[in-house]
Protein backbone atom coordinates (compact mmCIF):
# COMPACT_ATOMS: atom_id res chain seq x y z
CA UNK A 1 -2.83 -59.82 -21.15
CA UNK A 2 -3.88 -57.29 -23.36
CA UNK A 3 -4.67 -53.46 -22.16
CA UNK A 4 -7.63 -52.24 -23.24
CA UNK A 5 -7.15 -48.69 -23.84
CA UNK A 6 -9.68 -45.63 -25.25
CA UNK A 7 -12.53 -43.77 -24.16
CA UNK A 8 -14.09 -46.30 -21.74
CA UNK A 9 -17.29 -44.39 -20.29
CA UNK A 10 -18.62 -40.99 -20.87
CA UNK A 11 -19.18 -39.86 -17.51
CA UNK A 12 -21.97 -36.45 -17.47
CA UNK A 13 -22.71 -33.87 -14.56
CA UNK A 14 -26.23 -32.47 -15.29
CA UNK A 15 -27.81 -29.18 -13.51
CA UNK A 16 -31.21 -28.66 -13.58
CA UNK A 17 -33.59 -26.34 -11.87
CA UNK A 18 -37.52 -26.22 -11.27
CA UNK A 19 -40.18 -25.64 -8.52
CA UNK A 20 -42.27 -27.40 -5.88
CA UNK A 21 -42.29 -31.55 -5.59
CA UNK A 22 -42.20 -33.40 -8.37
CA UNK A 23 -41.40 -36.94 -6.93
CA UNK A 24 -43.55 -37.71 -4.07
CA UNK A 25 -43.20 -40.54 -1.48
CA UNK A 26 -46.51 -40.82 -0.49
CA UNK A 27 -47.88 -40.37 3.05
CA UNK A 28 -45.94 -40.63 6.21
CA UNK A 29 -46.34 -41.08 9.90
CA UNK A 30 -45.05 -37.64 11.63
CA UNK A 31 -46.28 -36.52 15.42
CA UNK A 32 -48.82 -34.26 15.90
CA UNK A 33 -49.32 -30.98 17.83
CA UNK A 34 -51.02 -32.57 20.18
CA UNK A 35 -48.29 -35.54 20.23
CA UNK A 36 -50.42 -38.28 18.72
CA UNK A 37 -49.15 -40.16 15.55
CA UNK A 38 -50.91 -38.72 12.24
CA UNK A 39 -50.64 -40.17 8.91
CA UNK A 40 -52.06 -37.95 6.47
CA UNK A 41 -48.84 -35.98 5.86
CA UNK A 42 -47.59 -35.97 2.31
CA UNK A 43 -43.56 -36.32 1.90
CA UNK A 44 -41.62 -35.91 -1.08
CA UNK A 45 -38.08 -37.83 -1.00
CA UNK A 46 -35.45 -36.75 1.01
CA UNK A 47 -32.45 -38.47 0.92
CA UNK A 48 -31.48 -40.35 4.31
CA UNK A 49 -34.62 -38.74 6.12
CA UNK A 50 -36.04 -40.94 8.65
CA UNK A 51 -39.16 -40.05 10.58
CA UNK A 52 -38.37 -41.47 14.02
CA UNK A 53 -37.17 -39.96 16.79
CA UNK A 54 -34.82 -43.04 17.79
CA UNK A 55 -36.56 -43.14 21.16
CA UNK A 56 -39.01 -45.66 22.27
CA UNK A 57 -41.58 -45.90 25.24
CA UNK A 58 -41.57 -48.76 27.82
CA UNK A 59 -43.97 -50.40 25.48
CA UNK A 60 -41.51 -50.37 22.78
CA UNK A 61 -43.88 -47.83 20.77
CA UNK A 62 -41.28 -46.07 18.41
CA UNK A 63 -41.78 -41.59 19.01
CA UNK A 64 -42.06 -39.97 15.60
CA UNK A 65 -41.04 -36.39 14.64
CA UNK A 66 -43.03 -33.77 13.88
CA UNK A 67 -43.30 -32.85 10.37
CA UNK A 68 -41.48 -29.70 10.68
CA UNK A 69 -38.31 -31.19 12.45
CA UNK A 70 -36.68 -31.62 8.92
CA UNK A 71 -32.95 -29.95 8.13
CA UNK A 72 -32.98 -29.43 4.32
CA UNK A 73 -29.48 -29.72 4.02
CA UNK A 74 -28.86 -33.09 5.63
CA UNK A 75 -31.72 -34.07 4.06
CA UNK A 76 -31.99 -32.61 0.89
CA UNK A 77 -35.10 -33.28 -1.59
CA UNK A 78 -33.96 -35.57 -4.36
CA UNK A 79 -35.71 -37.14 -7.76
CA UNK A 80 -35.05 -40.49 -8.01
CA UNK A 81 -33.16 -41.83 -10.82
CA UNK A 82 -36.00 -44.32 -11.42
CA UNK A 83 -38.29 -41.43 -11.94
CA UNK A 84 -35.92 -39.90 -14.16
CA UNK A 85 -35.34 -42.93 -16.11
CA UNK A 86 -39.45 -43.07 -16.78
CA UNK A 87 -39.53 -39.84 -17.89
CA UNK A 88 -36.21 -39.67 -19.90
CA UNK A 89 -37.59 -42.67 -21.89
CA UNK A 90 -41.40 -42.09 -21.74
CA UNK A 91 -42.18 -42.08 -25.44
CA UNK A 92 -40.77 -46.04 -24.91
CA UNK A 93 -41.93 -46.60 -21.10
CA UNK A 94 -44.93 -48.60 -21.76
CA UNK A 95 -43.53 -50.78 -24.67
CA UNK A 96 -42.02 -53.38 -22.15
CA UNK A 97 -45.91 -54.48 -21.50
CA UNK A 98 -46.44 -55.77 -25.25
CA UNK A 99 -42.97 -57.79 -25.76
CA UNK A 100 -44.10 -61.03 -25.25
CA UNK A 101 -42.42 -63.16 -28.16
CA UNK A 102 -38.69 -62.89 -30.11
CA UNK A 103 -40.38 -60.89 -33.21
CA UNK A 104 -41.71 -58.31 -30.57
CA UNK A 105 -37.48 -58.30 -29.34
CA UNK A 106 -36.47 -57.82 -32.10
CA UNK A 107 -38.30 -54.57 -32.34
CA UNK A 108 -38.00 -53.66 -28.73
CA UNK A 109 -33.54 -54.12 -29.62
CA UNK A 110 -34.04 -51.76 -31.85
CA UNK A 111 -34.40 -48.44 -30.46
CA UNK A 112 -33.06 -46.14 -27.87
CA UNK A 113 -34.76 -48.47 -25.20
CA UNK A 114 -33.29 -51.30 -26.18
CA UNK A 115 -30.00 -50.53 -26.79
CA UNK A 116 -29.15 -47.84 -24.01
CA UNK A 117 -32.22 -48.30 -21.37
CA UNK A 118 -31.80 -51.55 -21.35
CA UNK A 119 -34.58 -54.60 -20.39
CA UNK A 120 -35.71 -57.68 -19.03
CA UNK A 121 -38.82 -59.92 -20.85
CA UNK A 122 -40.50 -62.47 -20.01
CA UNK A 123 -41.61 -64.76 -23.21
CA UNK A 124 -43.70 -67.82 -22.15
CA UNK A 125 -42.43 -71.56 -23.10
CA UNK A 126 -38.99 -69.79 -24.15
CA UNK A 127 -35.49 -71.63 -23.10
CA UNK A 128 -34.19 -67.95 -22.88
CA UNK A 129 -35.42 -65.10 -21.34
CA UNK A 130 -33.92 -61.90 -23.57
CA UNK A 131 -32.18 -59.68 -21.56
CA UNK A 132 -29.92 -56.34 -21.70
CA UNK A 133 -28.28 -54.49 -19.14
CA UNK A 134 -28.33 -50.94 -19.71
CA UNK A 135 -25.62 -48.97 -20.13
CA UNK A 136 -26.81 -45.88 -18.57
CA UNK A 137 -26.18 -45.06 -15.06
CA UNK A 138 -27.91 -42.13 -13.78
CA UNK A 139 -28.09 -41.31 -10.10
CA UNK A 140 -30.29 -39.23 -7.83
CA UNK A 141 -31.12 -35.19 -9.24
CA UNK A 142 -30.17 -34.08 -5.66
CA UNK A 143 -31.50 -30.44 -4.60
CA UNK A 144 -29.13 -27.85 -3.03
CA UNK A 145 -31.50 -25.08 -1.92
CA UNK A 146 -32.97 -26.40 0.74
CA UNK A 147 -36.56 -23.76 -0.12
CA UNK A 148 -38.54 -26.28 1.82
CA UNK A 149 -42.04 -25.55 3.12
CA UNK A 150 -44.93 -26.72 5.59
CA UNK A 151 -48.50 -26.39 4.69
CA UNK A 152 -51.42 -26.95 6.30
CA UNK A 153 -54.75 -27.93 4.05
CA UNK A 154 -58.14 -28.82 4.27
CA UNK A 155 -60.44 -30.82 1.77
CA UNK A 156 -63.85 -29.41 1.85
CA UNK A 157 -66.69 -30.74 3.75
CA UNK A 158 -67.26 -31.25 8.15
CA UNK A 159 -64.47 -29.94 9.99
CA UNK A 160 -65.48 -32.03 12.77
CA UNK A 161 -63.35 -35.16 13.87
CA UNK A 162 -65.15 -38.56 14.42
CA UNK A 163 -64.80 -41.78 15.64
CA UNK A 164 -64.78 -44.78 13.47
CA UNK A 165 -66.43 -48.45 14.24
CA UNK A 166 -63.24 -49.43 16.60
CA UNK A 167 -63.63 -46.52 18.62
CA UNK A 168 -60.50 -44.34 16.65
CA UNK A 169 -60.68 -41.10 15.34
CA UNK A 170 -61.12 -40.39 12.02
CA UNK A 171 -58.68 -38.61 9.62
CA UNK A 172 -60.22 -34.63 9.30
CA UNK A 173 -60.57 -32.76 6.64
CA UNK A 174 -57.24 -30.86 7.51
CA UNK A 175 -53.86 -32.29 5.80
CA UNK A 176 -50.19 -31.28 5.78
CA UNK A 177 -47.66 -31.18 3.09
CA UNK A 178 -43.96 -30.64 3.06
CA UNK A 179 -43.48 -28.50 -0.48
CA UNK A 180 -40.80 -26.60 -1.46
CA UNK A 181 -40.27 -23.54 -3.78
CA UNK A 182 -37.89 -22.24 -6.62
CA UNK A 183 -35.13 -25.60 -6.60
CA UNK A 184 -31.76 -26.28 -7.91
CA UNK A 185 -30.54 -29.85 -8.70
CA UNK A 186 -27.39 -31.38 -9.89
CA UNK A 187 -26.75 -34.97 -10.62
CA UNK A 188 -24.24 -37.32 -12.26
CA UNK A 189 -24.07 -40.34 -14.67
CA UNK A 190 -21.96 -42.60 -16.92
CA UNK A 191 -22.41 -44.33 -19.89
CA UNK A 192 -20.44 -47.96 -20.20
CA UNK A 193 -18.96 -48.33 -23.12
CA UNK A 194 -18.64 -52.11 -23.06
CA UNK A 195 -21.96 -52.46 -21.79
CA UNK A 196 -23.29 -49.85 -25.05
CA UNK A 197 -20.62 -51.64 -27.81
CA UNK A 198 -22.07 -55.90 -27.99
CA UNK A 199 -25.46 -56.80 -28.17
CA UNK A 200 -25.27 -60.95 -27.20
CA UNK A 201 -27.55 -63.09 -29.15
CA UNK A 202 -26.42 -66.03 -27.89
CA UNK A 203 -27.14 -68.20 -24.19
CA UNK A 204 -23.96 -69.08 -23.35
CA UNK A 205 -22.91 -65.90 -20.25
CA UNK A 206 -27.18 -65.67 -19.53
CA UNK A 207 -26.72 -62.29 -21.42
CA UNK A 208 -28.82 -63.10 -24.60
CA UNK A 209 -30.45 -59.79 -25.74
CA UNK A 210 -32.61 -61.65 -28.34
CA UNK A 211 -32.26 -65.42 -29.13
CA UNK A 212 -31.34 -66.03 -32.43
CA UNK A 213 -30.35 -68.28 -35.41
CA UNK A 214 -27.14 -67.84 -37.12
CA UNK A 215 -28.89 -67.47 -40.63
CA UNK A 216 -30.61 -64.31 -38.62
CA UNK A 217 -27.63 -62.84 -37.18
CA UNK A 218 -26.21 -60.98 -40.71
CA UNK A 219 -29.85 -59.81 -41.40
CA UNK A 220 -30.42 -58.28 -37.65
CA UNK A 221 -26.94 -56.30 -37.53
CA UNK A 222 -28.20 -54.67 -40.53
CA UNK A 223 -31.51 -53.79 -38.60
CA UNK A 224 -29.55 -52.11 -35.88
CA UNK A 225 -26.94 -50.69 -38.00
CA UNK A 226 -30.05 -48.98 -40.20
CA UNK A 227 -31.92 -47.78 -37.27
CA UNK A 228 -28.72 -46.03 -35.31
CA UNK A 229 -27.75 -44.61 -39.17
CA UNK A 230 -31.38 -42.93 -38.52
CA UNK A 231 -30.60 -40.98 -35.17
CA UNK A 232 -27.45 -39.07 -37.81
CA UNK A 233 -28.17 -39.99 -41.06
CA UNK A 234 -24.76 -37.37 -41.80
CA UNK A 235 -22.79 -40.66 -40.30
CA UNK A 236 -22.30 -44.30 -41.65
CA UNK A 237 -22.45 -46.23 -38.70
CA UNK A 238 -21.29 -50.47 -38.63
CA UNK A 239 -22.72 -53.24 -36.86
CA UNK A 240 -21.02 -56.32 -37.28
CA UNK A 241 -22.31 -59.71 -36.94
CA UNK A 242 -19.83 -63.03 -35.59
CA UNK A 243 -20.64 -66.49 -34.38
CA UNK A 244 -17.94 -66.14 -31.39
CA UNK A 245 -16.86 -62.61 -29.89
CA UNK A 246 -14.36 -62.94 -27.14
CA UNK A 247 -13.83 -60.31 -24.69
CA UNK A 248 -10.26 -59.67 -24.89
CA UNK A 249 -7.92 -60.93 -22.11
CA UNK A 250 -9.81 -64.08 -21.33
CA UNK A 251 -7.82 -67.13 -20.98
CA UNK A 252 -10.42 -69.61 -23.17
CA UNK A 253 -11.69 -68.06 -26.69
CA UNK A 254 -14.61 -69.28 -25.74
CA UNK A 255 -17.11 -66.56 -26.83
CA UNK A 256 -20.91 -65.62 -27.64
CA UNK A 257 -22.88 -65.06 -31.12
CA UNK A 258 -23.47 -61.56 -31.15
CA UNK A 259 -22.97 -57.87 -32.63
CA UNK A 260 -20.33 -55.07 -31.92
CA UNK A 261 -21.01 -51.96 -32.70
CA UNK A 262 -18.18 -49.67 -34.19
CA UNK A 263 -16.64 -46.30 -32.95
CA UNK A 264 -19.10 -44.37 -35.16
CA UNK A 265 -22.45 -46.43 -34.03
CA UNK A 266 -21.28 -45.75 -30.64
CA UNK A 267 -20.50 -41.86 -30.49
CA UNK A 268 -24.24 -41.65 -32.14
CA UNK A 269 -25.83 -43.24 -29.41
CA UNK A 270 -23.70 -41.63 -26.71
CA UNK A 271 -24.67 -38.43 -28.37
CA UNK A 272 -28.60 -39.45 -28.53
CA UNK A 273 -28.01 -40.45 -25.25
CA UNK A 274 -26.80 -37.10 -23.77
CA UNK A 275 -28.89 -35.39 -26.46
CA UNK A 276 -32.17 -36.56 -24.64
CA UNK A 277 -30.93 -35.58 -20.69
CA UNK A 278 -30.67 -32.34 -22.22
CA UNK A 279 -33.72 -31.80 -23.19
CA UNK A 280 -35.26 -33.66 -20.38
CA UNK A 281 -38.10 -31.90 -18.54
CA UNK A 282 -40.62 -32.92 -15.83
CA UNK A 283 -44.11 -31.40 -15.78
CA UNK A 284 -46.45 -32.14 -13.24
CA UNK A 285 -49.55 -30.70 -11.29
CA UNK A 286 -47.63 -28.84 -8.57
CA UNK A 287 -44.04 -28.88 -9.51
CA UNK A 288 -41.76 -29.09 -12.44
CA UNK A 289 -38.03 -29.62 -13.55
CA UNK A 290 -35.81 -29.10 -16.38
CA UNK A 291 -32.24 -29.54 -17.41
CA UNK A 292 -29.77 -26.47 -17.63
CA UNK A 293 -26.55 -28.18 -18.77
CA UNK A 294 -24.96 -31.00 -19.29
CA UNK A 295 -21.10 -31.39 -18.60
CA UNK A 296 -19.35 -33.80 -20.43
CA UNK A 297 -16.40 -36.10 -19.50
CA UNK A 298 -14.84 -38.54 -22.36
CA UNK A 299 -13.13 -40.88 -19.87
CA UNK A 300 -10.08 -43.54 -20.93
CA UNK A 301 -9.11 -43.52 -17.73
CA UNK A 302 -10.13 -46.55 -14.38
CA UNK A 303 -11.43 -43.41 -12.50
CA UNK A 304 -15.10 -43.75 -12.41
CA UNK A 305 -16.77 -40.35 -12.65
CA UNK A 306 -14.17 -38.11 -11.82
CA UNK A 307 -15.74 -35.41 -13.12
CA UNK A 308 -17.08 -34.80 -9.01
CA UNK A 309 -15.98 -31.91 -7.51
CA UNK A 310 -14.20 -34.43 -4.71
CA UNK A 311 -12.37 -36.53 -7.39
CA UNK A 312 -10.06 -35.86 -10.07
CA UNK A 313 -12.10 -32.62 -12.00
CA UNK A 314 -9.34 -31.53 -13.38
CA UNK A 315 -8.42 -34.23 -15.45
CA UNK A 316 -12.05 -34.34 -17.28
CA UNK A 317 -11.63 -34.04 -20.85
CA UNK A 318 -14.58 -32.74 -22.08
CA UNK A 319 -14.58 -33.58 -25.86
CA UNK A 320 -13.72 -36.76 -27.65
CA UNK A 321 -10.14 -36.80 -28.47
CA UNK A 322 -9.31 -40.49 -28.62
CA UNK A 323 -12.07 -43.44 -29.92
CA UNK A 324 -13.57 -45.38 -28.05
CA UNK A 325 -12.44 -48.70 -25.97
CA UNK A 326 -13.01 -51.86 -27.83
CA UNK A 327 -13.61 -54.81 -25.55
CA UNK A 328 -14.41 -57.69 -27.81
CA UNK A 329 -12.95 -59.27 -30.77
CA UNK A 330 -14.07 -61.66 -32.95
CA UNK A 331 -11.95 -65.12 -33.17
């Protein structure tokens, strides 16, 4: 069986810094002072936070925690990677809605969202439901400060508490919010190679980015090619159309209609790629985040993102040495 050898991911540790909340998760039910359940407490995610006690009364009711019984450091504050994801890709994150036939695909292919985000549409009375997987993986922005904070407000109007039809009280006016002050995040990510190289146009592995005729298939690499060439137009990038690539090492040559892209076409997108985490900033009404650095890590080895403090840092090489892995060949 063949190796495959060359840069097979470009792994990434990203630190970022900001203030207050900027990815909420919504209301939660904490204990009150006077050790009733409230539910008007605002949250923002913390990783592996739960808000019960663990204890339960003889009527199996389940005690919460207060809202300030929180440790910051076993449960840090976090940004989701989904919410980074929107945000890294928001000039694109509403163009999923409006792909609804192959011409709108086609389109939708490509761009930055189509061939690093990656997608999933839905196109009525089609065999084949175009597909990509992305070849981005991001994780959680975790925060290591720990400058957590609880707040009691009030929205204006009666301060008085009331009862509702059945007899419970009403909500007040007053509220509570865990915030948090000046932050500091770090994260990591990877971007596949393989997943980043072909583009499938064809049914056969339920992969199909975009079905296709083969009459088409010359006249779309060209599309892709043109529009990565504009992201460096310094570079000439190659996209390369075949009726059957094979991923090397299988035992059949039985393969899929599709494009590869070549070393060049990839390093521009891989550099887009990293190019837009770098620049990537969060605004919101009470908080806001933005990326320091970026660490790079051109990997060729099986070690998945040893560029952790608890892996293998010191073998990160952080500039491209070597080209890139190539997983498929035409036959």
């Amino acid at each position: 069986m063949e190796k495959i050898t060359g840069i097979k991911s470009v792994d990434f540790e990203v630190v970022a810094y900001g203030h207050g909340v900027v990815n909420w998760n919504g209301s939660t039910t904490v204990r009150g002072s006077d050790g009733l359940d409230i539910n008007n407490h605002s949250m923002p995610k913390l990783r592996g936070y739960s808000n019960l006690t663990g204890e339960e009364s003889e009527k199996g009711h389940k005690f919460k925690k207060e809202a300030t019984d929180i440790d910051f450091k076993e449960t840090p504050l976090y940004i989701s990677q989904n919410c980074i994801r929107h945000h890294l890709f928001r000039e694109q994150a509403y163009d999923l809605h409006f792909a609804k036939t192959v011409e709108d695909v086609k389109e939708l292919l490509a761009s930055v969202t189509g061939l690093v985000r990656g997608y999933v549409v839905t196109i009525k009375g089609s065999p084949v439901q175009p597909k990509r997987t992305s070849a981005l993986l991001i994780e959680d922005f975790v925060e290591q400060w720990g400058n957590g904070n609880f707040e009691v407000m009030s929205r204006a109007g009666s301060k008085e508490k009331e009862e509702n039809k059945k007899g419970q009280m009403k909500s007040d006016s007053f509220f509570t919010k865990t915030t948090f002050g000046d932050t500091k995040y770090i994260a990591y990510g990877s971007i596949s190679i393989e997943q980043l190289q072909f583009i499938s146009l064809s049914p056969n592995f339920d992969r199909c980015a975009m079905p296709i005729t083969d009459t088409d298939g010359e006249k779309f690499a060209k599309q892709i090619q043109e529009f990565i060439q504009s992201l460096d137009p310094s570079r000439e990038p190659k996209a390369t159309f075949h009726t059957n690539f094979v991923r090397k090492g299988t035992i059949y040559k039985q393969g899929e209609a599709g494009i590869l892209l070549d070393d060049t076409a990839i390093d521009i997108l891989v550099e887009t790629t990293l190019n837009m985490i770098e620049n990537l900033a969060i605004r919101q009404a009470k908080g806001y985040m933005y990326v320091d650095s970026v660490s790079r890590d051109y990997n060729s080895s099986s070690k998945m993102m040893r560029i952790k403090p608890t892996r293998s840092p010191n073998d990160v090489v952080p500039t491209k040495q070597e080209p890139y892995a190539v997983y498929f060949q035409a036959e």
